[in-house]
PDB file of N, CA and C in Angstrom:
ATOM      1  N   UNK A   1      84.997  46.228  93.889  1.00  0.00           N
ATOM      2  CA  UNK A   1      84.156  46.194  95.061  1.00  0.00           C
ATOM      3  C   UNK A   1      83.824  47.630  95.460  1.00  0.00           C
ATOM      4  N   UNK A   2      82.285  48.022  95.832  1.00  0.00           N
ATOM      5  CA  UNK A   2      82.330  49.426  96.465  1.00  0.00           C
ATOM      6  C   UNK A   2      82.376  49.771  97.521  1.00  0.00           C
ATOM      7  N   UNK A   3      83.245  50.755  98.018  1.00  0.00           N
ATOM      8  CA  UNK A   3      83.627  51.365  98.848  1.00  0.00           C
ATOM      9  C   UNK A   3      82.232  51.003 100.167  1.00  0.00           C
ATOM     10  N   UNK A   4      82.393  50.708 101.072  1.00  0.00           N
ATOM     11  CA  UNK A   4      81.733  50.840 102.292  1.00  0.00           C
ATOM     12  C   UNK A   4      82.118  52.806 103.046  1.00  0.00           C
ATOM     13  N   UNK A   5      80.600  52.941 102.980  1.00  0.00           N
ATOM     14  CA  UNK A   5      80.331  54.076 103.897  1.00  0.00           C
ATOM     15  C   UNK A   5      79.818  54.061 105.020  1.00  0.00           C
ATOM     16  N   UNK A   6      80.383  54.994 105.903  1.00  0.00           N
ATOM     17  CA  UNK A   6      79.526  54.615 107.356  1.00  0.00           C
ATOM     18  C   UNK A   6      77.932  54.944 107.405  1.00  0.00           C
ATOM     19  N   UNK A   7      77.150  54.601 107.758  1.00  0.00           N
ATOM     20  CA  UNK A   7      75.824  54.905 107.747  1.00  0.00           C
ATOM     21  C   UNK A   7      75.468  55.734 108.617  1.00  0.00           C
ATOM     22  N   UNK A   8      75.322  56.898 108.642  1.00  0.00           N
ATOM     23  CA  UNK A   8      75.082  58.147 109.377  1.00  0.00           C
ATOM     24  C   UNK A   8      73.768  58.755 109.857  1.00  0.00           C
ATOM     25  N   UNK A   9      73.386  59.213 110.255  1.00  0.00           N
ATOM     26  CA  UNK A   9      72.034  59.521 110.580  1.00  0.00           C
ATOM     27  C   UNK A   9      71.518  61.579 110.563  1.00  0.00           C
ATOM     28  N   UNK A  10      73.026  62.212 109.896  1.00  0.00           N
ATOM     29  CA  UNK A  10      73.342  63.382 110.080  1.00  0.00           C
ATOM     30  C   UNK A  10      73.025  63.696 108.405  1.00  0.00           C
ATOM     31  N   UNK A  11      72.766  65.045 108.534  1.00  0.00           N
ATOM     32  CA  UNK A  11      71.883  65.599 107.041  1.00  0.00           C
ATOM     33  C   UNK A  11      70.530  65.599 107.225  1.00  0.00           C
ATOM     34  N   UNK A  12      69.851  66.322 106.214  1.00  0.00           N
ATOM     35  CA  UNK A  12      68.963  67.313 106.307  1.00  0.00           C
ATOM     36  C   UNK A  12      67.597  66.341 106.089  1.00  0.00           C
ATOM     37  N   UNK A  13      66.521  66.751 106.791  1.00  0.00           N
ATOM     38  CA  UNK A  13      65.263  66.202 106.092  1.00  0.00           C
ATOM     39  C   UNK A  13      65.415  66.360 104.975  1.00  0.00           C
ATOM     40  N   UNK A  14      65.045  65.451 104.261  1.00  0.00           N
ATOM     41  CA  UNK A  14      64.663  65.410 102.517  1.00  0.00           C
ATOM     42  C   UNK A  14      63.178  64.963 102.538  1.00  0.00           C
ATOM     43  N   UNK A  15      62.038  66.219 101.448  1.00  0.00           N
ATOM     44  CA  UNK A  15      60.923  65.163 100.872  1.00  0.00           C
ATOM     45  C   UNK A  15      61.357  65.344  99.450  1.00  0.00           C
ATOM     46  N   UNK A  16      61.263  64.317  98.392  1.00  0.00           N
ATOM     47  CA  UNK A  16      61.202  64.197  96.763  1.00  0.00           C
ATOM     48  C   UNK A  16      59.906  63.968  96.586  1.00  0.00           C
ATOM     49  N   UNK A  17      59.399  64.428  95.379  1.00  0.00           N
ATOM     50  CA  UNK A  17      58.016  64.314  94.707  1.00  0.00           C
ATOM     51  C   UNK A  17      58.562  62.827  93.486  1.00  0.00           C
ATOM     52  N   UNK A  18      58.134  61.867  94.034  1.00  0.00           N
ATOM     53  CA  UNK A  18      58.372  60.592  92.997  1.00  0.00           C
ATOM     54  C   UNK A  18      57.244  60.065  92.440  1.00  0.00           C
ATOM     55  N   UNK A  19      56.409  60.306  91.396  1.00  0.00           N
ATOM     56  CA  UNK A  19      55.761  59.694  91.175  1.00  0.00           C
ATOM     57  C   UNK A  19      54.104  60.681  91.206  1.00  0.00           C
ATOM     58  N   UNK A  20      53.388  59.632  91.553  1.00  0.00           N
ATOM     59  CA  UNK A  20      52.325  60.670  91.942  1.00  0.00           C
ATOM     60  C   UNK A  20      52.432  60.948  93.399  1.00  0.00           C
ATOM     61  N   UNK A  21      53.216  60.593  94.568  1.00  0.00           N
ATOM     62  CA  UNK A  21      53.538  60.109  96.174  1.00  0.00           C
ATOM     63  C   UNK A  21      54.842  60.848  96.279  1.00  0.00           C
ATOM     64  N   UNK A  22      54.788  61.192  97.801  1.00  0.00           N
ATOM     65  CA  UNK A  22      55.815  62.106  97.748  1.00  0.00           C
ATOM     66  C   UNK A  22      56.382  60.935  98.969  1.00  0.00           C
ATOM     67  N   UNK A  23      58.172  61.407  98.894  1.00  0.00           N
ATOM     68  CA  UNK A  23      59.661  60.303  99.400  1.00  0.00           C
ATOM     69  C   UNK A  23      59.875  61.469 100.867  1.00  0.00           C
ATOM     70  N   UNK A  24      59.730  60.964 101.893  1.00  0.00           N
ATOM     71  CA  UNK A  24      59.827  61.994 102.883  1.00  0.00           C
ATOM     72  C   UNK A  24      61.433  60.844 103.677  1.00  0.00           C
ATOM     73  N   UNK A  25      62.431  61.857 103.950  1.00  0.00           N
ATOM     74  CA  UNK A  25      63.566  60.768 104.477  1.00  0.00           C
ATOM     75  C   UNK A  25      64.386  61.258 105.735  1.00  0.00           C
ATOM     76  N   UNK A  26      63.994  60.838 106.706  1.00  0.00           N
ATOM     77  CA  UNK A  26      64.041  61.473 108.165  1.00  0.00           C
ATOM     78  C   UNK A  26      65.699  60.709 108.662  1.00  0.00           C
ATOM     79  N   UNK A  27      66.304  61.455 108.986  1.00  0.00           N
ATOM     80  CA  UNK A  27      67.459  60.891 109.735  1.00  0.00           C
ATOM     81  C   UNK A  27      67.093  60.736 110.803  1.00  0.00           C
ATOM     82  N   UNK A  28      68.134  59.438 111.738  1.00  0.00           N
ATOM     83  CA  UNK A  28      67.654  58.486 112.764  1.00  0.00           C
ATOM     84  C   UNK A  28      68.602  58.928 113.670  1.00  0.00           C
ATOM     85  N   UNK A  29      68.576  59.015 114.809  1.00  0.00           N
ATOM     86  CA  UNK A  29      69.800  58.988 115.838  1.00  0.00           C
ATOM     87  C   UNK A  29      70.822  57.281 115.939  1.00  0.00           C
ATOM     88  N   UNK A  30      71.472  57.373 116.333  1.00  0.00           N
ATOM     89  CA  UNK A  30      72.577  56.197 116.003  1.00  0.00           C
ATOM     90  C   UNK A  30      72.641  55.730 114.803  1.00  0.00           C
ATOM     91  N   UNK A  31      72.468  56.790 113.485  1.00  0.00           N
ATOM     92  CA  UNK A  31      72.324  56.180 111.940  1.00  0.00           C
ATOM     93  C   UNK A  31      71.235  56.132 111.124  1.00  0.00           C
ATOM     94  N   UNK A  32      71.356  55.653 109.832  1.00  0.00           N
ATOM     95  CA  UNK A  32      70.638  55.411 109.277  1.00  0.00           C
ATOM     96  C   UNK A  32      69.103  56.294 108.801  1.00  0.00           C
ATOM     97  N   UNK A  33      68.450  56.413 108.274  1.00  0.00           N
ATOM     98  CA  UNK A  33      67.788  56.813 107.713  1.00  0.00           C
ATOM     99  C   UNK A  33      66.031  56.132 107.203  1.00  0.00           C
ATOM    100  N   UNK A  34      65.157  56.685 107.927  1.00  0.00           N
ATOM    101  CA  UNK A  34      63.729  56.801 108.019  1.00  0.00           C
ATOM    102  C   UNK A  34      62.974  56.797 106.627  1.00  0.00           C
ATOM    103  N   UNK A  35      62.554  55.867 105.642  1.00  0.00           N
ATOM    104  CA  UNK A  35      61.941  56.298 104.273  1.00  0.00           C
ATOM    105  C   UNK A  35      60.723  55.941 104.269  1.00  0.00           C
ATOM    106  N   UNK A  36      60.254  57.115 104.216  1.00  0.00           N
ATOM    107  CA  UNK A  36      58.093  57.006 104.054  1.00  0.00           C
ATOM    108  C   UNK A  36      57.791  57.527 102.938  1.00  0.00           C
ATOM    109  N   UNK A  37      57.084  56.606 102.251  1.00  0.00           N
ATOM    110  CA  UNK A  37      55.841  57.454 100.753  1.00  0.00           C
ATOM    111  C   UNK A  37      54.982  57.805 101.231  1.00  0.00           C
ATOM    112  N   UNK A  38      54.681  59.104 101.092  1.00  0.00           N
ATOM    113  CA  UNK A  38      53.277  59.403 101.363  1.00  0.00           C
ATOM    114  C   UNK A  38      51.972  59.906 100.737  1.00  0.00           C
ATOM    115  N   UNK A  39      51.386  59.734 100.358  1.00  0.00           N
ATOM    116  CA  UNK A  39      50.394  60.721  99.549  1.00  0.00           C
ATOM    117  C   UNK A  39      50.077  62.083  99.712  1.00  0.00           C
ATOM    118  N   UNK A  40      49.544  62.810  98.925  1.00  0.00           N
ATOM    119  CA  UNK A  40      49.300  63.942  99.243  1.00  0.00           C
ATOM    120  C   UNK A  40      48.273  64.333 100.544  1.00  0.00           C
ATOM    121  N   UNK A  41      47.428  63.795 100.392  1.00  0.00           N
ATOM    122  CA  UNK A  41      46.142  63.637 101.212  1.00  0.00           C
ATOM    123  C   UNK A  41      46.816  63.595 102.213  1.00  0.00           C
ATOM    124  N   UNK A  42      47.976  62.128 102.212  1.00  0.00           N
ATOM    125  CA  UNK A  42      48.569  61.883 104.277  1.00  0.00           C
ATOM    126  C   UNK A  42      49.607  62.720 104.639  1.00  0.00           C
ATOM    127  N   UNK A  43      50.186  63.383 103.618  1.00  0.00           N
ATOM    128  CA  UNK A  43      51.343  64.548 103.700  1.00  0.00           C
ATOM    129  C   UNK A  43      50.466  65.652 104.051  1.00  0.00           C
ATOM    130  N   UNK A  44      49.404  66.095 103.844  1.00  0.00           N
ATOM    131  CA  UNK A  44      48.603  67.105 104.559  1.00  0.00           C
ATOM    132  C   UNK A  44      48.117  67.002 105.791  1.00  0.00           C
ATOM    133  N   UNK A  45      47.626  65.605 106.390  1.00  0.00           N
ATOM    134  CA  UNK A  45      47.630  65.228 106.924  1.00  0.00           C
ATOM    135  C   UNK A  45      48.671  65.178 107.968  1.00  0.00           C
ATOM    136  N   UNK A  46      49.404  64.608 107.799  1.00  0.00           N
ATOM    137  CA  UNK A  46      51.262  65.150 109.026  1.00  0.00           C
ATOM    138  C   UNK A  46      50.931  66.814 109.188  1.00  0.00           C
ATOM    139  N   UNK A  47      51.083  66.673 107.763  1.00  0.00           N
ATOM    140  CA  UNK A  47      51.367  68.668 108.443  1.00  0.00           C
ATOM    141  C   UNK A  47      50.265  69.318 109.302  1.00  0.00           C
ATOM    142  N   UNK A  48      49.227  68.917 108.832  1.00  0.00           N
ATOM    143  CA  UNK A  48      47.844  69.228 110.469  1.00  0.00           C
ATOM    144  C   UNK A  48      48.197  68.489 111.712  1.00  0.00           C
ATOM    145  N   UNK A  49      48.718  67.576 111.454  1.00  0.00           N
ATOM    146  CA  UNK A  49      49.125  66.977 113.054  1.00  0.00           C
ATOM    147  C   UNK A  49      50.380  67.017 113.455  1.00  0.00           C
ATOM    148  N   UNK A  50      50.982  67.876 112.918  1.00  0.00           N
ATOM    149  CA  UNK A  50      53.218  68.287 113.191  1.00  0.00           C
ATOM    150  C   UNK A  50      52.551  69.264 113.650  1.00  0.00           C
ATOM    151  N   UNK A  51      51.597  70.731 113.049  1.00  0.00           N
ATOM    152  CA  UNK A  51      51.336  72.265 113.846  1.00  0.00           C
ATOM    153  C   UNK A  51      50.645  72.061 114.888  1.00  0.00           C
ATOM    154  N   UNK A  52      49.542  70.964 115.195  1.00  0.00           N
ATOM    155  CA  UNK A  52      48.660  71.092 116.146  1.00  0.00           C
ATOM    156  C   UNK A  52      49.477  70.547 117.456  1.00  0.00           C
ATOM    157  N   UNK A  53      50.868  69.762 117.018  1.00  0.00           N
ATOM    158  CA  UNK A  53      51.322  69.481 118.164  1.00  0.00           C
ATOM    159  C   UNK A  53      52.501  70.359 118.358  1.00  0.00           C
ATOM    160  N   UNK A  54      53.265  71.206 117.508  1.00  0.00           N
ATOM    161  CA  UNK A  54      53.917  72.169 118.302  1.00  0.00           C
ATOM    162  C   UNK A  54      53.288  73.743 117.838  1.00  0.00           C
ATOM    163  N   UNK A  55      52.535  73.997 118.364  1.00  0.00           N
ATOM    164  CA  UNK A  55      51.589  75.203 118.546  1.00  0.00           C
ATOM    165  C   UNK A  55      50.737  75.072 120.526  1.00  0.00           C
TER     166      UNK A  55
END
């Protein structure tokens, strides 16, 4: 049987390039973990709308 881990929400943004789509994996407060594919196009996209909102 495998080991049970607690599900944490602590550790680092991760993005992976999988495919032709990139794995973006956001930790959650009270746990767990956030998983979005995104394309390049909508990953450029975030990043014009992550600076325009803290600028």
């Amino acid at each position: 049987m495998a080991a049970m881990k607690p599900r944490t929400g602590e550790g680092p943004l991760e993005v992976t390039k999988e495919g032709r789509g990139l794995v973006m994996r956001v930790p959650l407060e009270g746990g767990g973990r956030l998983v979005v594919e995104l394309s390049p196009d909508e990953a450029q996209a975030l990043s014009e709308a992550l600076k325009g909102a803290t600028s």
